[in-house]
Protein backbone atom coordinates (compact mmCIF):
# COMPACT_ATOMS: atom_id res chain seq x y z
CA UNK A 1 -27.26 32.63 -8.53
CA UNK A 2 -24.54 30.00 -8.84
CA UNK A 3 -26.68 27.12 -8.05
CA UNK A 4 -29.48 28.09 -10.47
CA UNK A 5 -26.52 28.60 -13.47
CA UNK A 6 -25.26 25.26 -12.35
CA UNK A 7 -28.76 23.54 -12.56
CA UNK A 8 -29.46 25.12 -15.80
CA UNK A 9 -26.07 23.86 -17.10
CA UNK A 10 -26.95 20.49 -16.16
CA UNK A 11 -30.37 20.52 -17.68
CA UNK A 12 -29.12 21.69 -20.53
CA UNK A 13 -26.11 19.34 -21.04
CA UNK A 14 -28.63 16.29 -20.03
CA UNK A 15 -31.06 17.66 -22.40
CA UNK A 16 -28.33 17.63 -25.18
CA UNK A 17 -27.15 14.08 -24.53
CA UNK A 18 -30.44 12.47 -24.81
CA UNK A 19 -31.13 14.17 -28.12
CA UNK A 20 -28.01 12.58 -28.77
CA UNK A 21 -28.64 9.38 -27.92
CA UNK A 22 -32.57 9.08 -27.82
CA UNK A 23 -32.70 6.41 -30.50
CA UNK A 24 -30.46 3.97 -28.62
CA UNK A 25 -32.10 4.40 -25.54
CA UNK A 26 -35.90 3.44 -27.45
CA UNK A 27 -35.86 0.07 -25.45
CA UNK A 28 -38.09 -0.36 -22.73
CA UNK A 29 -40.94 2.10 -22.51
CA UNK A 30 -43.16 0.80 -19.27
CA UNK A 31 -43.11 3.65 -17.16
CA UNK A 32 -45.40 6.75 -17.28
CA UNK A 33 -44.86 10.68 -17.22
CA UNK A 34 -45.91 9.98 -13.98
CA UNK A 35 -43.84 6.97 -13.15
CA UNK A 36 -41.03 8.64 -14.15
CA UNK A 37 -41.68 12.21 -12.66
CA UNK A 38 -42.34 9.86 -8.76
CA UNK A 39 -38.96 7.91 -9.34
CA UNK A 40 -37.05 11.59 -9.86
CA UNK A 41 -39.01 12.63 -6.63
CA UNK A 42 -38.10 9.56 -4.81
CA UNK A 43 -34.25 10.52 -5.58
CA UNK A 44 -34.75 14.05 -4.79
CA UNK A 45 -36.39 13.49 -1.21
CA UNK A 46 -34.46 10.57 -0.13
CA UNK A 47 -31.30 12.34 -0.84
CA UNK A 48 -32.26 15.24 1.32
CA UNK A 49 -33.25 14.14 4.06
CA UNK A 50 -31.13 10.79 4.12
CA UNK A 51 -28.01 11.01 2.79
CA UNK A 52 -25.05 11.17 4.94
CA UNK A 53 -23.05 12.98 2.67
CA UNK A 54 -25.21 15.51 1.12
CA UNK A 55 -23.03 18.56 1.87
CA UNK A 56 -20.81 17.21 -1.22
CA UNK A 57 -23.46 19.16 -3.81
CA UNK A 58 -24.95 21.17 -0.91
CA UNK A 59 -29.34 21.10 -0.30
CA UNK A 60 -29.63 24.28 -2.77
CA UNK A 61 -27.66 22.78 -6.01
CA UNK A 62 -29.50 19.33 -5.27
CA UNK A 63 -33.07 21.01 -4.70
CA UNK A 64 -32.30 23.29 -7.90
CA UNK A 65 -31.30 20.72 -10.02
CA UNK A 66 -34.34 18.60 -8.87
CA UNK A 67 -36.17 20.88 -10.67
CA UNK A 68 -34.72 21.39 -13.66
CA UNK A 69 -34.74 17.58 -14.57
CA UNK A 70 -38.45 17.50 -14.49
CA UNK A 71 -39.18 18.25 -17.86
CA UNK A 72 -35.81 15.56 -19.15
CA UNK A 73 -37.01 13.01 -17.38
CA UNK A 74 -40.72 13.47 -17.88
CA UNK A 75 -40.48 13.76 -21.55
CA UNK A 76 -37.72 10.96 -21.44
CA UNK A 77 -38.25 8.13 -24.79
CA UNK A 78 -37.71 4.83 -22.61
CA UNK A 79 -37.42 4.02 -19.45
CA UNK A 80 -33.87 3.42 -20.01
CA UNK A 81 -32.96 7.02 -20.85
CA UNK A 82 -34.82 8.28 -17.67
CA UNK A 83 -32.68 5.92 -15.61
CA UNK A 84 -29.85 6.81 -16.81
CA UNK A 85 -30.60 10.89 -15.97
CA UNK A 86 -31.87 9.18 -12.27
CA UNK A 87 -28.15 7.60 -12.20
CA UNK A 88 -26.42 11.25 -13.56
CA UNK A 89 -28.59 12.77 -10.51
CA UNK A 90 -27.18 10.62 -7.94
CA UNK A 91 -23.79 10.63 -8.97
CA UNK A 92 -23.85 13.96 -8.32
CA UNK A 93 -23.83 13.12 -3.94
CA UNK A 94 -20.22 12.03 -5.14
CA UNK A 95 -20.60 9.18 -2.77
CA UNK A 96 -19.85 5.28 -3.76
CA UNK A 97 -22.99 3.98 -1.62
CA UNK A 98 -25.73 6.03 -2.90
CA UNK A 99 -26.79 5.27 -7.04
CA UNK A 100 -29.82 4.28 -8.85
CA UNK A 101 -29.65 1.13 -10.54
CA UNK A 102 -31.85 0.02 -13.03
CA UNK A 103 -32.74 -4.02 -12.91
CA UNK A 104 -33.38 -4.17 -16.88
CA UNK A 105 -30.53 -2.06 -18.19
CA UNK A 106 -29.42 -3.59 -21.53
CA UNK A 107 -25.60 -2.29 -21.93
CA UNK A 108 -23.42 -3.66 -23.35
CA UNK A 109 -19.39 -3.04 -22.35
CA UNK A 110 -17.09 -5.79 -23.39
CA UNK A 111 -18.33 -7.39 -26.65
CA UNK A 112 -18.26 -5.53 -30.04
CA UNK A 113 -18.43 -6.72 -33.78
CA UNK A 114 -14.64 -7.35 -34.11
CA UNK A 115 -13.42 -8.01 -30.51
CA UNK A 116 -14.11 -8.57 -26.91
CA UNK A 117 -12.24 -6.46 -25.03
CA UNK A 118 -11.53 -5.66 -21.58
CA UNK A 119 -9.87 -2.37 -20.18
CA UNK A 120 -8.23 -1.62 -17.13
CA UNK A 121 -6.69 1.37 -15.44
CA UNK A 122 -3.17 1.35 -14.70
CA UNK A 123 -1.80 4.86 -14.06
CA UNK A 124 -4.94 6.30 -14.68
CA UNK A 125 -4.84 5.49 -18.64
CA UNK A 126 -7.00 3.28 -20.17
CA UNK A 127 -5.08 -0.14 -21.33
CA UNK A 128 -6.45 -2.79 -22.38
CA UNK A 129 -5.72 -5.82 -20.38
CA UNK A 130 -7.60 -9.08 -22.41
CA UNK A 131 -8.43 -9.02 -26.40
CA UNK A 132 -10.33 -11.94 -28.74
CA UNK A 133 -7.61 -14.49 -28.79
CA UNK A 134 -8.15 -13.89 -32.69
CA UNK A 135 -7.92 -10.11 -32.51
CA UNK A 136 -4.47 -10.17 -30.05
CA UNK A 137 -1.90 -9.89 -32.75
CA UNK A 138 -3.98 -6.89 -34.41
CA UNK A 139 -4.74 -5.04 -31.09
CA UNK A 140 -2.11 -6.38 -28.61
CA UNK A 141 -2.51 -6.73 -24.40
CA UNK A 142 -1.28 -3.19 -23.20
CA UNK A 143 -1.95 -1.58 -26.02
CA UNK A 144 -3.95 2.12 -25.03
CA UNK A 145 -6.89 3.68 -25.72
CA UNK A 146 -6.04 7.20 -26.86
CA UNK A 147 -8.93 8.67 -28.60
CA UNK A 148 -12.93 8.01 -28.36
CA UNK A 149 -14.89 9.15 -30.86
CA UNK A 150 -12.82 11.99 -31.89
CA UNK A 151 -12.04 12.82 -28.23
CA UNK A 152 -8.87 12.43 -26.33
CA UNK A 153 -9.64 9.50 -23.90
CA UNK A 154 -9.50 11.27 -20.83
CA UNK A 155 -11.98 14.47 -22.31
CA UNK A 156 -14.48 11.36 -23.57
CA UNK A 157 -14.59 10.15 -19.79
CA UNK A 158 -15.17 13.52 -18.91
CA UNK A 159 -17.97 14.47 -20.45
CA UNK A 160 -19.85 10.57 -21.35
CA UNK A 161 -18.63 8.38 -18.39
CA UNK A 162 -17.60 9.97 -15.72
CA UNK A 163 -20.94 11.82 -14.43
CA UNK A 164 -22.61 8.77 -13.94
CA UNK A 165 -20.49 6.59 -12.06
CA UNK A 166 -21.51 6.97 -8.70
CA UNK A 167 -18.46 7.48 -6.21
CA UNK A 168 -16.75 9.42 -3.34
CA UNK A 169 -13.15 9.84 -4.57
CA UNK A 170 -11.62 11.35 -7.98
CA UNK A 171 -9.18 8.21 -8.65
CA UNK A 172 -12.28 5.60 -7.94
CA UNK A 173 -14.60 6.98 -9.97
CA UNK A 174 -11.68 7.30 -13.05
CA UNK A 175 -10.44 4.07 -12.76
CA UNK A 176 -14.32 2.80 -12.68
CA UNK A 177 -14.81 5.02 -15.56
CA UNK A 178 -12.14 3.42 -17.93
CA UNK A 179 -13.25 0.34 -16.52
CA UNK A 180 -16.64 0.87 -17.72
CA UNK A 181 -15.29 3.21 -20.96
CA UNK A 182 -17.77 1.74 -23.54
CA UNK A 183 -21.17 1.03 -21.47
CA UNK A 184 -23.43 1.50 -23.80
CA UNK A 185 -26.30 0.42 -25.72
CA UNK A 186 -26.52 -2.87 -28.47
CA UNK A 187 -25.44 -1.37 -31.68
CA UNK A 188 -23.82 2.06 -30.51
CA UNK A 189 -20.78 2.57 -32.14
CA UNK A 190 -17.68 3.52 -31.49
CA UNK A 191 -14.37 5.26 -33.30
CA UNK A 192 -11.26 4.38 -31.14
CA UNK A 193 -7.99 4.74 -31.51
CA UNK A 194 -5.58 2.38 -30.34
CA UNK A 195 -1.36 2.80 -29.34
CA UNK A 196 0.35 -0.41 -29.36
CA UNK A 197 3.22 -1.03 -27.06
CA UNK A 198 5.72 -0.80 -30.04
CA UNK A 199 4.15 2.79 -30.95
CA UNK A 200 2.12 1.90 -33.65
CA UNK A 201 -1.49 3.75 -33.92
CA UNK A 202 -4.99 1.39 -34.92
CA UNK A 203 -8.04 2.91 -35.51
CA UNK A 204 -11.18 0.63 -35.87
CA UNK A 205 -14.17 1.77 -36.32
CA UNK A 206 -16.79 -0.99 -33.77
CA UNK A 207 -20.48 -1.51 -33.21
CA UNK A 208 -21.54 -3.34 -29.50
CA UNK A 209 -22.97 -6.64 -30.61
CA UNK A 210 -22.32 -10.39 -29.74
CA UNK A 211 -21.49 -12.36 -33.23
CA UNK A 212 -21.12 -15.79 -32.29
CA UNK A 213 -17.21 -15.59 -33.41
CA UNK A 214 -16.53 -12.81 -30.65
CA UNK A 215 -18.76 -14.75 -28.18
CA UNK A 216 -16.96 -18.06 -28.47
CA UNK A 217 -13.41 -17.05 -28.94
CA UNK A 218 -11.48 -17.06 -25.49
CA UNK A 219 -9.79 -13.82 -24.39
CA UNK A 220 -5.74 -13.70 -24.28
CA UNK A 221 -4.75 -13.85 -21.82
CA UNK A 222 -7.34 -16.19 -20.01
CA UNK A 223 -9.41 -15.43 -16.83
CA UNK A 224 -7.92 -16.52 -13.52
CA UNK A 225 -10.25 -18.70 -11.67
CA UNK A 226 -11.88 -16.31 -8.95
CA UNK A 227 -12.30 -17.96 -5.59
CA UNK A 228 -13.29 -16.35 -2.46
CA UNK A 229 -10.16 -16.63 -0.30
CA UNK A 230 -6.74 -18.15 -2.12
CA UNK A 231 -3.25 -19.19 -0.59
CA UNK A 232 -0.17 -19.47 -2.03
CA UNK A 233 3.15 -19.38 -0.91
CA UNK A 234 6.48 -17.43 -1.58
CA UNK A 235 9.77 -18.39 -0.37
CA UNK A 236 8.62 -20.91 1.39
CA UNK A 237 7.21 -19.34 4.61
CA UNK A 238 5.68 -16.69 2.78
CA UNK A 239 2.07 -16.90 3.30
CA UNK A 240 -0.10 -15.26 0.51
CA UNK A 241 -3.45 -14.83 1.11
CA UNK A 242 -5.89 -13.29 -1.50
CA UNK A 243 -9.31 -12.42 0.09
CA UNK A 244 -12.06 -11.18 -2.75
CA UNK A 245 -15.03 -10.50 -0.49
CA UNK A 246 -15.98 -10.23 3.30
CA UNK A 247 -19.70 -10.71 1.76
CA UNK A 248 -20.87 -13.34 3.79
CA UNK A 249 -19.66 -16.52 6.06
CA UNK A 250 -18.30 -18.04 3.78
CA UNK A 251 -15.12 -16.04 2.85
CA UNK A 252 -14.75 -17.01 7.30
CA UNK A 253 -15.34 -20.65 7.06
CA UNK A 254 -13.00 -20.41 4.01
CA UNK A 255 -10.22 -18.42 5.62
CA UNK A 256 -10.29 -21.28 8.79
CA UNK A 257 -9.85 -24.01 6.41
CA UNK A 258 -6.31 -22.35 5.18
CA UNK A 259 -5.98 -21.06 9.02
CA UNK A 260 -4.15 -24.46 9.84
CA UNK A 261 -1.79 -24.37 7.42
CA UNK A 262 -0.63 -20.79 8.31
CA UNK A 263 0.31 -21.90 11.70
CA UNK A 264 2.07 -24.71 11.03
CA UNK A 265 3.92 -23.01 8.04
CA UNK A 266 3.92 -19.22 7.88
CA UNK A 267 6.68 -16.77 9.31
CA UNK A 268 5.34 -13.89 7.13
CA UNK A 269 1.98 -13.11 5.90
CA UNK A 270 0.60 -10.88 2.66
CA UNK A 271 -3.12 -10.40 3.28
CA UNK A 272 -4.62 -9.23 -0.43
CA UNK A 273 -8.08 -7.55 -0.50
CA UNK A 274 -6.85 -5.18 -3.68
CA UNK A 275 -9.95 -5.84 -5.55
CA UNK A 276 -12.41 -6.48 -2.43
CA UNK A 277 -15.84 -4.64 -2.37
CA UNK A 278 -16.78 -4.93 0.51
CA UNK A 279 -19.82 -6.54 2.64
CA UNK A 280 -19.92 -7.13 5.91
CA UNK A 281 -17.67 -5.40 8.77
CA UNK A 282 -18.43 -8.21 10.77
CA UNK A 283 -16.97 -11.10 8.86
CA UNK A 284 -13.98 -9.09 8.25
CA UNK A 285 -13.00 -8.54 12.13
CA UNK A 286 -13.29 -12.00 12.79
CA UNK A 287 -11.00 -12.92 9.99
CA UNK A 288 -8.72 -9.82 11.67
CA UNK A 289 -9.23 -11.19 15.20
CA UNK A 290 -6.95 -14.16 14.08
CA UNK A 291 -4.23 -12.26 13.03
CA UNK A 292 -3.94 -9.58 15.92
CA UNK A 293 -3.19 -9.61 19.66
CA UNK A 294 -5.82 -8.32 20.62
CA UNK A 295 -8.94 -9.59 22.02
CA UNK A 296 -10.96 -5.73 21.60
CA UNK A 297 -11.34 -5.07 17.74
CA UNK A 298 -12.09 -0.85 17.35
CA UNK A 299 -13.81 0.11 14.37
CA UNK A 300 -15.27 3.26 13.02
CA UNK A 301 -17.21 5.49 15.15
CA UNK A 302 -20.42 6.58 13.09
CA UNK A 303 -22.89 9.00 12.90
CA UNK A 304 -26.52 9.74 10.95
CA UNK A 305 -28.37 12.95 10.08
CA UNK A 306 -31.60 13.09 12.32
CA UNK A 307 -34.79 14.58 10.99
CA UNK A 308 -37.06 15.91 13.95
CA UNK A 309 -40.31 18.23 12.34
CA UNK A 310 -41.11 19.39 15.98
CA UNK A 311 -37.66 20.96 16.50
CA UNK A 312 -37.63 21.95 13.00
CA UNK A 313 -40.64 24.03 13.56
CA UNK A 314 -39.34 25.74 16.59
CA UNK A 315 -36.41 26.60 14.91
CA UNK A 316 -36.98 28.10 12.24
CA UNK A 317 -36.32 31.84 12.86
CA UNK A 318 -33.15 30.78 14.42
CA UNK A 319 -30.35 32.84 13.16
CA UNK A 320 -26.60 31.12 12.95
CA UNK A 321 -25.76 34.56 15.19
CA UNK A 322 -28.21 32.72 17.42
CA UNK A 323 -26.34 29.06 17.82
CA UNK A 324 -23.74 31.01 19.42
CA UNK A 325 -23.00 29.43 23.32
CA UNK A 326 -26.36 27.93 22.68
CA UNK A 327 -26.59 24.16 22.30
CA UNK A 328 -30.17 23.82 21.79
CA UNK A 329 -30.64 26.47 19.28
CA UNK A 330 -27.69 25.25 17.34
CA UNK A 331 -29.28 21.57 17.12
CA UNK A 332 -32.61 23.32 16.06
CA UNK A 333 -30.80 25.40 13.60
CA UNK A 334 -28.69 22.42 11.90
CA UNK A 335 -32.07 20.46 11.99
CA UNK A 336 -33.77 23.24 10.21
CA UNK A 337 -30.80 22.87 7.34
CA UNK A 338 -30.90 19.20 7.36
CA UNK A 339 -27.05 18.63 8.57
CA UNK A 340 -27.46 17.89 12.18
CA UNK A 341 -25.73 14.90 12.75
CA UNK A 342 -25.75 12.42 15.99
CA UNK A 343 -23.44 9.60 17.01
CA UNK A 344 -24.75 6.40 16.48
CA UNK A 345 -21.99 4.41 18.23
CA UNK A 346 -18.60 2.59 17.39
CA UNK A 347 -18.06 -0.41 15.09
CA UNK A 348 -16.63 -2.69 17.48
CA UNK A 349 -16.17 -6.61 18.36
CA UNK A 350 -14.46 -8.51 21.39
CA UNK A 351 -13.59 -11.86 20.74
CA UNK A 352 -12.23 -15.04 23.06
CA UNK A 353 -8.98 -14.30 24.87
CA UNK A 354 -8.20 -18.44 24.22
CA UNK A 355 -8.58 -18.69 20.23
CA UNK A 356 -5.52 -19.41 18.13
CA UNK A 357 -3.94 -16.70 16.14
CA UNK A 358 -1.14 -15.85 14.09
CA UNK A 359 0.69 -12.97 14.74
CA UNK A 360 3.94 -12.42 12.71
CA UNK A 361 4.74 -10.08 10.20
CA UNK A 362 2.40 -8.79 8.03
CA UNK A 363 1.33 -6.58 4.64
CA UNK A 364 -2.18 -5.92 3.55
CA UNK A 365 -1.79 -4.92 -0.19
CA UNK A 366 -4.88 -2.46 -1.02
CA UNK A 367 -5.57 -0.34 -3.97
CA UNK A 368 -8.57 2.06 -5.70
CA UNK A 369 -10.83 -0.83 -5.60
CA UNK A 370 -10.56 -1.73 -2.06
CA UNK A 371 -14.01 -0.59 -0.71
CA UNK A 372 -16.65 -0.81 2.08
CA UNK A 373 -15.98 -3.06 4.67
CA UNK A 374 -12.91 -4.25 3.38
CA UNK A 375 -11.52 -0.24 4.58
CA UNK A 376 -13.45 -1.05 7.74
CA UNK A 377 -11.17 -4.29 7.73
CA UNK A 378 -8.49 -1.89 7.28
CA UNK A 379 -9.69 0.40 10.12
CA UNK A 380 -9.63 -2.55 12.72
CA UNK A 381 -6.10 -2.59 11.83
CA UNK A 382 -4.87 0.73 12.50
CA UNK A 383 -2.99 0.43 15.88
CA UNK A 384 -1.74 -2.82 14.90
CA UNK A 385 2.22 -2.54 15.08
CA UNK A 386 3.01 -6.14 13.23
CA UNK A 387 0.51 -5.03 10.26
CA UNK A 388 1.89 -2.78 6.93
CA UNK A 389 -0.33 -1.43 4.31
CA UNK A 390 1.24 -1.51 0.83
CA UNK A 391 -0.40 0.02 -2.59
CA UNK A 392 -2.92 2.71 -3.24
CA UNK A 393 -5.25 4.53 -1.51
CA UNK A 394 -8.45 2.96 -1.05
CA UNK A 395 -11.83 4.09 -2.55
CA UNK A 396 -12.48 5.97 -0.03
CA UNK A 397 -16.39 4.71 1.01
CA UNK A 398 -17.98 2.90 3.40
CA UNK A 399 -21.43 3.09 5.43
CA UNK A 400 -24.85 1.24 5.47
CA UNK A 401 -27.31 2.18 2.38
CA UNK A 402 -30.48 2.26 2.78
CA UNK A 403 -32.65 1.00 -0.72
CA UNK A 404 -35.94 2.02 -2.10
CA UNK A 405 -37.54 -0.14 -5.39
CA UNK A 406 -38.39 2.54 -7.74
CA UNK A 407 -41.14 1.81 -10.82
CA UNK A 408 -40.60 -1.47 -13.07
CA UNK A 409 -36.85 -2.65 -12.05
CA UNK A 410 -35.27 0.43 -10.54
CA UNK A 411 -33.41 0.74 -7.27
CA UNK A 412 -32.42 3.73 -5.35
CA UNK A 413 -29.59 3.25 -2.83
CA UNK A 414 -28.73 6.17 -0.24
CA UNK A 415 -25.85 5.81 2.53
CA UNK A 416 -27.56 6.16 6.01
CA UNK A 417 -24.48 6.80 7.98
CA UNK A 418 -21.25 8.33 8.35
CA UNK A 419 -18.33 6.10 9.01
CA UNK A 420 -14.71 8.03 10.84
CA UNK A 421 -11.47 6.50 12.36
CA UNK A 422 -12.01 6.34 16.46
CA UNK A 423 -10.24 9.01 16.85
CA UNK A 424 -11.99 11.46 14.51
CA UNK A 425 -10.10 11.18 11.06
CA UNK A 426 -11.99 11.00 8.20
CA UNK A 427 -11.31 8.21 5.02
CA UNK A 428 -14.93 8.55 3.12
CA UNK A 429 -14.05 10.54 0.55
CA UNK A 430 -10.33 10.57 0.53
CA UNK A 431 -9.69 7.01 1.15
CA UNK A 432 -7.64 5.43 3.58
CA UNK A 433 -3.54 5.89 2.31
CA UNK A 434 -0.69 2.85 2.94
CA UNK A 435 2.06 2.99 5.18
CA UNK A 436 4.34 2.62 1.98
CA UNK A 437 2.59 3.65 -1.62
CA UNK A 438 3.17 1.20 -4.80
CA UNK A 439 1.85 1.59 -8.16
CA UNK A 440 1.20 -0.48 -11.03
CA UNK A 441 3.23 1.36 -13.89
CA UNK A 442 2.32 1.09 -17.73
CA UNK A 443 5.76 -0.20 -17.99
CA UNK A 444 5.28 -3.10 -15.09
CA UNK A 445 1.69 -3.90 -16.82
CA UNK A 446 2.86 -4.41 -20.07
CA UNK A 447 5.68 -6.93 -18.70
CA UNK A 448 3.20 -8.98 -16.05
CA UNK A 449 4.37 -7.77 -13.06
CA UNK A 450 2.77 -7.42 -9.72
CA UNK A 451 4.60 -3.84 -8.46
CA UNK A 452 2.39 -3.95 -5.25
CA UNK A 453 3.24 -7.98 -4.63
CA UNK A 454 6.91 -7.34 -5.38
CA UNK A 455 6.92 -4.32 -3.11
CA UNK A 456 5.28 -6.68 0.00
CA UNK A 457 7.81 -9.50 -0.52
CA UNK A 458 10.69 -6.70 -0.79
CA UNK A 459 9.60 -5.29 2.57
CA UNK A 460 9.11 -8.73 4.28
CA UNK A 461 12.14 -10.09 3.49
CA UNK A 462 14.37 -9.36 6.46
CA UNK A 463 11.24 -8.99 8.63
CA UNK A 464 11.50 -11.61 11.55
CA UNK A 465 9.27 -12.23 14.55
């Protein structure tokens, strides 16, 4: 009875929203009843007999719901609106690696009438961290976000970000919401209400849309040139590395160039991957494999949901009483319920017992953003006794998604496999936690400091070979 009140809530709080918002979300209207009602169905059976984390909703609540977004998404105005229910539906696995994306989604999040703005979480508030050079003595850096169209901040994420932002862990998917606080369409509009740093309350009423005065004036303060991997130094034989991405061979051949100079120079090392995403396990143990002892890299062991119709059929009269000292009838039973799960093997890499490597003293610095294979990264370093992690929990997901192309520009992602610590503790969903926690304060923010940075060269300062 639970599961059907729960569906019916979300049908009817899904319904409500796009009555809400059906004239913003007029845009693109390609797809069909029928397209539509096959890309919902695509979600739904995917999900169930795919995703690795499906007990987070449970088969019932995800089969219920199913069917109460038929009629929403079939009677949906654009295509836009029925992606946006597909992305609501998805969210709901609470897991970072499955989502529906939609190729031709118009939002708009930064750039309004009077400003461009860009907000970040720090403390799990939402702040805003660059303004329109023109509109920074009005609306200063730091400055928070209190209210959202007559909401509190916090209730406004609640109730319009929050369910759609596809994610494992509570503090990933809030600081992703503020991060993503005004997605919206072109014209929406917004009431917000603004605290300055000196106390002082702003409310501005703004419309999303790109004047050419918002689009050309710079943001204060200016963006820092990304680059892949970056090195800098502190106290002379302070090596700080910043590594963005493990998302191909280039953030290796890049980390080899620097490699030189670390051995020649560095007596301590600060490995940054705070705002990594992720992408390849691979590249990130052989960036590890220079900085460890070690010639045997362990990663996560993993496992994936197996789907077998014969054994399915035999067991279906199989009572739980029945598993019971019984092997086989407990693997029929769990196959029956879709959550039998088998090992798929470890993550794991040797590598040549003659390379060079550097092994002093080190801190990785993580935080909420820290994701995918940059926590397998942080997995390979778990029994490493020279290595520290300083910060915030990571975002807590990780695994291999397997994508679907859904009708005209939509893509369905589901995570394929289950990813735990060698010896059996689980991180997806919790995240993985530092040896010594640091958080950027409200206070710190507004003043430009680095808490997590300052923490690492605090701790490395008497630390010898």
């Amino acid at each position: 009875m639970k599961k059907l009140l729960f569906a019916l809530f979300l049908f009817t709080s899904i319904t409500a929203a796009n009555a809400q918002q059906r004239i913003s979300y007029r845009i693109n209207t390609y797809m069909t009843p029928e397209d539509k009602l096959y890309a919902l169905s695509k979600v739904w059976s995917e999900a169930k007999y795919n995703e690795a984390f499906l007990d987070n909703i449970g088969e019932k609540a995800w089969d219920s719901t199913y069917l109460a977004l038929i009629k929403p998404v079939m009677e949906s105005q654009s295509d836009n609106e029925c992606y946006r229910i597909l992305s609501r539906y998805c969210a709901m696995l609470k897991d970072g690696h499955s989502y529906v994306y939609y190729e031709y989604n118009p939002t708009v999040t930064t750039f309004f009438d009077k400003f461009q703005i860009i907000v970040k979480p720090v403390e799990g508030r939402a702040m805003v961290s660059q303004i329109s050079s023109r509109q920074s003595d009005w609306i200063p850096v730091g400055s928070e976000i209190v209210e959202v169209n007559g909401m509190p901040t916090a209730e406004y994420i609640e109730k319009n970000v929050a369910p759609y932002i596809s994610s494992s862990t509570k503090h990933h998917r809030l600081d992703e919401s503020i991060r993503k606080l005004f997605t919206s369409m072109r014209y929406d509009s917004y009431d917000i209400t603004f605290l300055t740093p000196n106390g002082e309350e702003i409310k501005t009423h703004a419309i999303h849309d790109f004047p050419p005065e918002i689009k050309n004036d710079p943001l204060v303060p200016a963006d820092k040139e990304w680059k892949l991997v970056e090195l800098k130094w502190y106290n002379d034989d302070i090596a700080y590395v910043v590594i963005n991405s493990f998302n191909g061979k280039q953030a290796v051949d890049d980390f080899e160039d620097i490699f030189p100079e670390l051995l020649k120079r560095a007596k301590r090392l600060i490995i940054d991957i705070r705002h990594n995403q992720g992408g390849n396990s691979g590249y990130a143990a052989q960036i590890l494999s220079k900085l460890t002892p070690d010639n045997d890299l362990v990663g996560a062991t993993w496992y994936t949901r197996v789907h077998n119709p014969a054994l399915m059929s035999w067991g279906q009269n199989i009572s739980p009483a029945d598993t019971v000292g019984n092997a086989e009838d407990k693997m029929r039973y769990e196959i029956v319920n879709h959550i039998y799960f088998e090992k798929g093997g470890e993550t794991n890499f040797t590598f040549n017992v003659n390379r060079e490597r550097l092994v002093i003293p080190t801190v990785i610095l993580t935080s909420h953003q820290t994701f995918s294979a940059a926590e397998d990264f942080l997995v390979f370093c778990d029994n490493q006794k020279h290595i520290t992690l300083i910060g915030e929990e990571t975002a807590g997901s990780t695994g291999n998604p397997i994508n679907w192309k859904l009708p005209y520009g939509g893509i369905l992602s589901i995570c394929s496999k289950k990813d735990i610590y060698p010896d059996g503790r689980e991180f997806v969903g919790s995240g993985i936690k530092p040896d010594i926690e640091s958080h950027l304060t409200i206070e710190d923010f507004r003043n430009g400091r680095d808490t997590a940075l300052e923490a690492a060269l605090s701790f490395l300062k008497d630390k010898t070979n």
